[in-house]
Protein backbone atom coordinates (compact mmCIF):
# COMPACT_ATOMS: atom_id res chain seq x y z
CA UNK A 1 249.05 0.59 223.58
CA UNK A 2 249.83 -3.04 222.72
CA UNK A 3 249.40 -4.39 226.19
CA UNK A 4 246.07 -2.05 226.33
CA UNK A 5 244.49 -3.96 223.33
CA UNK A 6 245.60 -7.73 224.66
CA UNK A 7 244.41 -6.47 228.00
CA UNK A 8 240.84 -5.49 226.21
CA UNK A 9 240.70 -8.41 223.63
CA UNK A 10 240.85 -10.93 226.70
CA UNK A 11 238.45 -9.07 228.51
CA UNK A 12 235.80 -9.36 225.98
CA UNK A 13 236.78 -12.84 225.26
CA UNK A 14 236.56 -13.72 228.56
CA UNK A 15 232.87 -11.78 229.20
CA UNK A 16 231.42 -13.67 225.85
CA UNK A 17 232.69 -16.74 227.21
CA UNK A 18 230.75 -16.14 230.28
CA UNK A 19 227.20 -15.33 228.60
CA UNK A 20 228.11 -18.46 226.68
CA UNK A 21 228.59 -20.41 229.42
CA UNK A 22 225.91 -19.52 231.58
CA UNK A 23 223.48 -19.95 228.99
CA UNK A 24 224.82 -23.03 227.25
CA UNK A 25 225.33 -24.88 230.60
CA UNK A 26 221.93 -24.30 231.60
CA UNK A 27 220.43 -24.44 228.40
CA UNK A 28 217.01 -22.61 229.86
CA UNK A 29 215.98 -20.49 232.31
CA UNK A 30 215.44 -22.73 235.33
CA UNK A 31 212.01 -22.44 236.08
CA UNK A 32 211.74 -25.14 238.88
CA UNK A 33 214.74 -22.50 241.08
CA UNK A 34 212.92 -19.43 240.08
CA UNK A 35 216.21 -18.44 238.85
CA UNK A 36 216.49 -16.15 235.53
CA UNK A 37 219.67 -17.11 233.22
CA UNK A 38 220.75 -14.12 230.97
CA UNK A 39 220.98 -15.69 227.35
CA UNK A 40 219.33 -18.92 227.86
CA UNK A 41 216.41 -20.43 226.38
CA UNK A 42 213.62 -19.08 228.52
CA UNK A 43 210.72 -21.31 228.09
CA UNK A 44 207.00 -20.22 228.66
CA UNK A 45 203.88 -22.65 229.94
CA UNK A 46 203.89 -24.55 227.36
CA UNK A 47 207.73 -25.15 226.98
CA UNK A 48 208.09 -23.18 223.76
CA UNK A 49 211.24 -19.92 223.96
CA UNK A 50 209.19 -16.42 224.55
CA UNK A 51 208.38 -14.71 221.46
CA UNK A 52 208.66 -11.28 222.84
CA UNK A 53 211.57 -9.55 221.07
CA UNK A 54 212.24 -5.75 220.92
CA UNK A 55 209.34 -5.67 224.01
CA UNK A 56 207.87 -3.98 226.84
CA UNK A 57 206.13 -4.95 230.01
CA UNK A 58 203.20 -3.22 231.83
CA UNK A 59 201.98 -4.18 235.23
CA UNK A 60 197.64 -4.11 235.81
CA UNK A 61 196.69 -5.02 239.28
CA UNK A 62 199.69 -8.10 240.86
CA UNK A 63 199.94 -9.21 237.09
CA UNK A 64 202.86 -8.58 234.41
CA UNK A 65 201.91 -8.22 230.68
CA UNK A 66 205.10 -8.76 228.25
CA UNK A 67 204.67 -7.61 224.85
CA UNK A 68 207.20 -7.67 221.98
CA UNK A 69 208.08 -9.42 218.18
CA UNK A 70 206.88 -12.40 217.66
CA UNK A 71 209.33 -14.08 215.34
CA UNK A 72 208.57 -17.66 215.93
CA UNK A 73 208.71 -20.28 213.12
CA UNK A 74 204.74 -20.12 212.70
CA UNK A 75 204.13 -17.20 210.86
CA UNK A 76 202.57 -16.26 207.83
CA UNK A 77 204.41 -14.23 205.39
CA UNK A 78 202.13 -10.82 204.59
CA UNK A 79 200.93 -10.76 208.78
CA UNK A 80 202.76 -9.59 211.32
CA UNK A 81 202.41 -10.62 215.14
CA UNK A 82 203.13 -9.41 218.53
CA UNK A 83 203.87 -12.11 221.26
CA UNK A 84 201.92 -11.60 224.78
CA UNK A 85 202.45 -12.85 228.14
CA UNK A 86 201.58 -12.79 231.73
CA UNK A 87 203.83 -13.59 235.07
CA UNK A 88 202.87 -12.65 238.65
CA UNK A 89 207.15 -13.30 239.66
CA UNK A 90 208.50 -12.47 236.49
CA UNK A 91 210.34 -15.68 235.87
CA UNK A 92 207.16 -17.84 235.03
CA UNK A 93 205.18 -16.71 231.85
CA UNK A 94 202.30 -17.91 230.56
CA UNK A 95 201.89 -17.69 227.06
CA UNK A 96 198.42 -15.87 226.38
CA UNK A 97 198.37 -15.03 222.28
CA UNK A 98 200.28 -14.05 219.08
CA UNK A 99 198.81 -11.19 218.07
CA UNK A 100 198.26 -10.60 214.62
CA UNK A 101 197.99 -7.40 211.94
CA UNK A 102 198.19 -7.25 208.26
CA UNK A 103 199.25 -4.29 206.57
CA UNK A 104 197.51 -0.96 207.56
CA UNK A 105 195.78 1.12 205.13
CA UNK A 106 198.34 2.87 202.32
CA UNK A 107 200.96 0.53 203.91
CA UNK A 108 202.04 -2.19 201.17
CA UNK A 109 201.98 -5.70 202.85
CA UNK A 110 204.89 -6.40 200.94
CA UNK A 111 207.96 -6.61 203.37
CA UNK A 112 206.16 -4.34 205.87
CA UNK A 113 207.94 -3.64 209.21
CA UNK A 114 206.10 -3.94 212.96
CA UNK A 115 208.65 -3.71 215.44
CA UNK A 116 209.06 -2.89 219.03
CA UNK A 117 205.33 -2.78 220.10
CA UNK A 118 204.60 -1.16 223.85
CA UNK A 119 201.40 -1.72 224.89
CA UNK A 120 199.77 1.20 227.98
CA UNK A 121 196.67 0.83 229.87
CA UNK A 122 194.31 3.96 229.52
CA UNK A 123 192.15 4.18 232.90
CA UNK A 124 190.24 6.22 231.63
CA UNK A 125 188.91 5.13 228.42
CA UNK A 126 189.75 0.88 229.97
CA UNK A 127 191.44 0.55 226.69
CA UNK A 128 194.76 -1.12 225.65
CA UNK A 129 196.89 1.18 223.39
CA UNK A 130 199.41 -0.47 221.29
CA UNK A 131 202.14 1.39 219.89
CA UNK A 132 205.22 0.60 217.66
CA UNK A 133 207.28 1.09 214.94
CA UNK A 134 205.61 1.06 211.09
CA UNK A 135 207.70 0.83 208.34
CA UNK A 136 207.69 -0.72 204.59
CA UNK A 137 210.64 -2.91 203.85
CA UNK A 138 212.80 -0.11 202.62
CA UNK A 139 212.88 1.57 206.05
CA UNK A 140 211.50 4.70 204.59
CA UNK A 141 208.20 5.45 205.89
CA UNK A 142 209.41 5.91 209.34
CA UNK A 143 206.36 6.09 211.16
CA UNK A 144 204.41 4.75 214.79
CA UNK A 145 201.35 2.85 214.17
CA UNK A 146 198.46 2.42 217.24
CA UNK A 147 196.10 -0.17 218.01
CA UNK A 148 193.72 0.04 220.04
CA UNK A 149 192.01 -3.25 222.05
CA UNK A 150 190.01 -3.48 224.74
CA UNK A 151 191.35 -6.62 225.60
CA UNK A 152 194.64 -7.18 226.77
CA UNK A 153 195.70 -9.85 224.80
CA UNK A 154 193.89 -9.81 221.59
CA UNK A 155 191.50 -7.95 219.67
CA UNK A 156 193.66 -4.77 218.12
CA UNK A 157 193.17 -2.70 215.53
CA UNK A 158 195.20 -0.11 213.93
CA UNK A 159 193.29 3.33 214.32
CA UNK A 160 195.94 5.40 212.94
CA UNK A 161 199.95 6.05 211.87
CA UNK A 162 201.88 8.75 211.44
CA UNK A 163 205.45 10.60 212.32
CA UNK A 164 204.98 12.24 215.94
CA UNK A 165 204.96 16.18 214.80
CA UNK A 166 206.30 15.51 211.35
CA UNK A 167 209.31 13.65 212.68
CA UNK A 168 210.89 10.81 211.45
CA UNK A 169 210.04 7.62 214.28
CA UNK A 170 212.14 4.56 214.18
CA UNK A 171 213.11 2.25 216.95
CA UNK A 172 210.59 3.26 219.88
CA UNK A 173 210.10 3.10 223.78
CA UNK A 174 207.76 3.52 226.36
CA UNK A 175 208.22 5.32 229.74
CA UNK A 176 205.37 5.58 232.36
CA UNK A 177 206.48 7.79 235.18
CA UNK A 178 205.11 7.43 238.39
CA UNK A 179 202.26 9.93 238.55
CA UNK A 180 200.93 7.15 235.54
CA UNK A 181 202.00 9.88 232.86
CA UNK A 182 202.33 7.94 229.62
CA UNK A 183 205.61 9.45 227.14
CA UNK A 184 206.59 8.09 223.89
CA UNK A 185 210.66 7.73 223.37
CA UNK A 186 211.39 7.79 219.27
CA UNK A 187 214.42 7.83 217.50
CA UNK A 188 214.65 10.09 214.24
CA UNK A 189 217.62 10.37 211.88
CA UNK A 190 217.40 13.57 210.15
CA UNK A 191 217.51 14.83 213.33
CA UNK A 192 220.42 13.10 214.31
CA UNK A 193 218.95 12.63 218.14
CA UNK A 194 215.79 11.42 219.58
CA UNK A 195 212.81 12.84 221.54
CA UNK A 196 210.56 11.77 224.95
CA UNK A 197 207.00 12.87 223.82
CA UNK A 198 203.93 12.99 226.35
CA UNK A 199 200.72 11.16 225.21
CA UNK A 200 197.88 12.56 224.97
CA UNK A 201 194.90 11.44 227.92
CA UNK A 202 193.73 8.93 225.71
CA UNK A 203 197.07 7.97 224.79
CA UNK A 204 195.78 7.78 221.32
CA UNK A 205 198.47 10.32 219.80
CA UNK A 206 201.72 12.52 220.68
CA UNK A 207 200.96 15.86 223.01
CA UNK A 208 204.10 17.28 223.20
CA UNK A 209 207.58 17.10 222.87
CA UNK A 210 209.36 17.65 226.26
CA UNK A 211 212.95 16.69 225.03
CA UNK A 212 215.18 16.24 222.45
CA UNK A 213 218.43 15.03 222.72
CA UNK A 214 221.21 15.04 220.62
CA UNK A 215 222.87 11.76 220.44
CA UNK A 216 222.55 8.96 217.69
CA UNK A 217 221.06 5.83 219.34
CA UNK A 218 217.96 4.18 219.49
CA UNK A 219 216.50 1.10 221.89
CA UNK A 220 215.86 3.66 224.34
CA UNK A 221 214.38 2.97 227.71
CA UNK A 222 213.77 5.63 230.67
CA UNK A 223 213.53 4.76 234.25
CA UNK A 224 212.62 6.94 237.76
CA UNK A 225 215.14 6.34 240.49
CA UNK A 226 215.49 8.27 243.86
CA UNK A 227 214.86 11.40 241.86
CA UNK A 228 216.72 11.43 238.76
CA UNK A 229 215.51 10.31 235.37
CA UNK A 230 217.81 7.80 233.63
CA UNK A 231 218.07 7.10 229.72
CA UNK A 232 219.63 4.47 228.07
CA UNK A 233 220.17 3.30 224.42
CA UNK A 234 222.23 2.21 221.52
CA UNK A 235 224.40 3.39 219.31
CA UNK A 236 222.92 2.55 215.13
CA UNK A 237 224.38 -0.59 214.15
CA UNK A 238 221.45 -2.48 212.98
CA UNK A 239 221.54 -6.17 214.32
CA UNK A 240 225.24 -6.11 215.41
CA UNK A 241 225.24 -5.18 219.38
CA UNK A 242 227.13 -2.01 220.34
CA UNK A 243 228.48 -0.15 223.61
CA UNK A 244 224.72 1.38 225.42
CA UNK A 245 225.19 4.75 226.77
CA UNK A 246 222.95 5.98 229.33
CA UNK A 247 222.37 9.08 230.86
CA UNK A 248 220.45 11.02 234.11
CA UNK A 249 218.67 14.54 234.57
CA UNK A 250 216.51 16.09 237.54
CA UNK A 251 213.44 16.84 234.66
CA UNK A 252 212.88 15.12 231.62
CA UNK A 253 213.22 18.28 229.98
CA UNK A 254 216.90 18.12 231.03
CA UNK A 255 219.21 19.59 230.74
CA UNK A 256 220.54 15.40 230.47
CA UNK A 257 223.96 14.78 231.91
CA UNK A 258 226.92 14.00 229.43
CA UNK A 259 226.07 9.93 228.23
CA UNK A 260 228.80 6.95 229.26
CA UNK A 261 229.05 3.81 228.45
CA UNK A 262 226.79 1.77 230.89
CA UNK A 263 229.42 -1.07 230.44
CA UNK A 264 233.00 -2.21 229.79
CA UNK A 265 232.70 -0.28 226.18
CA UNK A 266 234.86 -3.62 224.86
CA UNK A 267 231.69 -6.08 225.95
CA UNK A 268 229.30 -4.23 223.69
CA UNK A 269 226.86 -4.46 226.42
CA UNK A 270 227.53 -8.14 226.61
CA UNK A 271 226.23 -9.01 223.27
CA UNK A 272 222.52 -7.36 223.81
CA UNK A 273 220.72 -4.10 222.74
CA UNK A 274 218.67 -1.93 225.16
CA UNK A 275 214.54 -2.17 224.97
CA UNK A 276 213.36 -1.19 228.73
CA UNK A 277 214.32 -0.43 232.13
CA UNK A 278 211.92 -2.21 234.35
CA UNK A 279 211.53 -0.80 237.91
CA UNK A 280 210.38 -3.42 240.20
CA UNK A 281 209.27 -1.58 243.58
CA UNK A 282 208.10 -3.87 246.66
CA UNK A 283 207.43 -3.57 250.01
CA UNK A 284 210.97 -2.74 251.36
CA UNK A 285 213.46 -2.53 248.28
CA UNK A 286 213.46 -1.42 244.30
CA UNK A 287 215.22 -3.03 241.87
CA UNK A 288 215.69 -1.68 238.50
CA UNK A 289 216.18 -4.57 235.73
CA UNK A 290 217.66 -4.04 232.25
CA UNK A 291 215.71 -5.36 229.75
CA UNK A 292 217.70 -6.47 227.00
CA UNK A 293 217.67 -8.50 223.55
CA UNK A 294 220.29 -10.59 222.33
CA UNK A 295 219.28 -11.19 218.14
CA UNK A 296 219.91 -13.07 216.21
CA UNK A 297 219.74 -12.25 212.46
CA UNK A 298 219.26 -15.22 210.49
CA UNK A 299 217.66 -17.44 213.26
CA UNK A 300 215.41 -14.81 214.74
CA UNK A 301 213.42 -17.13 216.45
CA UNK A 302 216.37 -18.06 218.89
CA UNK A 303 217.20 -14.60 219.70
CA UNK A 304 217.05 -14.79 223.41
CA UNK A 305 217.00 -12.09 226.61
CA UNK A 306 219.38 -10.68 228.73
CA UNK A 307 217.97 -9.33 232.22
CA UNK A 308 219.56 -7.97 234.58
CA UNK A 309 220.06 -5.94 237.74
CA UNK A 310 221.62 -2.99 237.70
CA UNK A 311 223.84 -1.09 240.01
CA UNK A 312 221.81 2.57 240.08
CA UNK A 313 221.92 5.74 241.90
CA UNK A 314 223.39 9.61 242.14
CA UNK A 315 223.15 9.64 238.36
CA UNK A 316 225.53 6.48 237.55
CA UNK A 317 223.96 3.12 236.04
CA UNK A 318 225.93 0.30 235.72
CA UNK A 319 225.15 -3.66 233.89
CA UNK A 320 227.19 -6.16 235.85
CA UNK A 321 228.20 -8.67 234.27
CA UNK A 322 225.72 -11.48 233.22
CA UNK A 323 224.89 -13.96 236.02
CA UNK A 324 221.82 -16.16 236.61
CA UNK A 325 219.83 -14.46 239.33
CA UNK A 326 216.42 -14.32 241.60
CA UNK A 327 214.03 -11.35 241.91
CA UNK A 328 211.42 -11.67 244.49
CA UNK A 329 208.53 -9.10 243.14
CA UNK A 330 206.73 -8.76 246.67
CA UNK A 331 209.89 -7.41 248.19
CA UNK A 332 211.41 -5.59 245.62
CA UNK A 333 215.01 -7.09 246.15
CA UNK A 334 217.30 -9.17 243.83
CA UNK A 335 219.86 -12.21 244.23
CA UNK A 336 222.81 -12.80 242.20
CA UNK A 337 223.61 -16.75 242.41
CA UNK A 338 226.99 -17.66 242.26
């Protein structure tokens, strides 16, 4: 048992030391290589570290829209904002706006909480529908708030918020399976498990609730792969990274296989927390990316991102280790770089 615990403390000493290294040699994400560095600084157009914590990323036409927390240095105190971007390669973002809300109606501005925001297209209605997480600073109104734009980058308003079919909705994801079927992912404690909800065809509110599934953890992110659904998330630790499980079923509906850890339990996921599973499908390969944040607590504005491919298929997913890599969008494949 001794030998067990050396053998696991150097293991995790070892795989911080390489997220350390990789992102302190580097510094940023080398732009000029097209090569993405898990952990680094990852600069945008205009040389300032993405503001897009806790995000999501929806593709319209060859273009990439990354939406998450803005927590930059240039905030005001009673607004909150969301940080957007645009990429055609995924490595190269230009920054586009910081979003910004006050307080909804009945929702004190003091303290209030907008977190994880995922932002779907509606073809039908050509609108932009925002959701995320609404809470006041006690964490106990537990609710999804939507805005509604119809522009891409600006212009939302919160139309409504409330707990999807009386539940309890913390930490929240977005899936968007590949018939364009929109489904809301929200963690709720009293249930002690979380749920995958459709939309409805304005994706204005919650239709139904196909799943829920009995395990604690939250960040979690849904990808379609060769024909099995796979779910990933974290356990509830708050800011403090944790081992991600993940899990696979035939339906959405399940029944969901029994969830593993999706890493070396000991790396807690190398230091990051689960937000999306990004499939990037090209003319001859698919890659599936984790999407992952790294926080920071008390310097939120230097959290920073860990991407990267996974190793997917007959119902296992696996994160490699951390290692600075190249995706190449048209094709659909991935490079590791040594």
């Amino acid at each position: 048992m001794l030998k067990e615990n050396i053998f696991n403390l150097l293991l995790l000493t070892i795989t911080i030391s390489l997220v350390s290294c990789y992102s302190t040699k580097t510094n940023k994400t080398n732009l000029s290589t097209n090569i993405i560095t898990p952990g680094a600084v990852w600069p945008d157009d205009d040389g300032n570290h993405i503001q897009a914590h806790g995000g999501g990323i929806i593709k319209v036409a060859d273009t990439w829209y990354w939406f998450g927390e803005y927590r930059g240095k240039d905030v005001e105190k009673d607004y909150r904002y969301v940080g957007c971007y645009s990429s055609t390669d995924l490595v190269h973002w230009k920054f586009l706006n910081k979003i910004k809300f006050s307080a909804p109606d009945g929702v004190s501005p003091d303290g209030w909480i907008l977190e994880r925001p995922k932002v779907f297209y509606n073809e039908k209605s050509k609108k932009y529908v925002m959701y995320f997480h609404l809470d006041d600073k006690n964490y106990k109104l537990a609710e999804v708030g939507v805005a509604v734009s119809d522009k891409i980058d600006k212009g939302y308003q919160i139309v409504k918020h409330f707990r999807p079919f009386r539940n309890e909705s913390r930490d929240i994801g977005q899936f968007i399976d590949d018939d364009g079927t929109a489904y809301l992912i929200y963690e709720s404690r009293p249930t002690k498990g979380f749920f995958i909800a459709s939309l409805t065809d304005d994706h204005l509110d919650v239709k139904e609730n196909l799943s829920f599934i009995k395990e604690r953890i939250e960040g979690g992110a849904i990808v379609f792969y060769e024909g099995l659904y796979y779910i990933i998330g974290s356990h509830l630790t708050g800011w403090n990274p944790n081992p991600n499980l993940y899990s696979s079923s035939k339906s959405l509906r399940g029944p969901w296989a029994v969830f593993k850890n999706v890493a070396p339990p000991e790396t807690n996921t190398y230091s990051s927390q689960s937000t999306m599973l990004l499939k990037v499908k090209g003319r001859k390969n698919t890659t599936v990316l984790y999407l992952g944040d790294m926080w920071k607590p008390n310097e939120q504005w230097d959290s920073r991102y860990l991407w990267m491919p996974m190793e997917i298929g007959e119902g296992n997913l696996r994160l490699p280790p951390p290692r600075p890599f190249k995706i190449d969008v048209k094709d659909g494949a991935s490079q590791i770089i040594d």
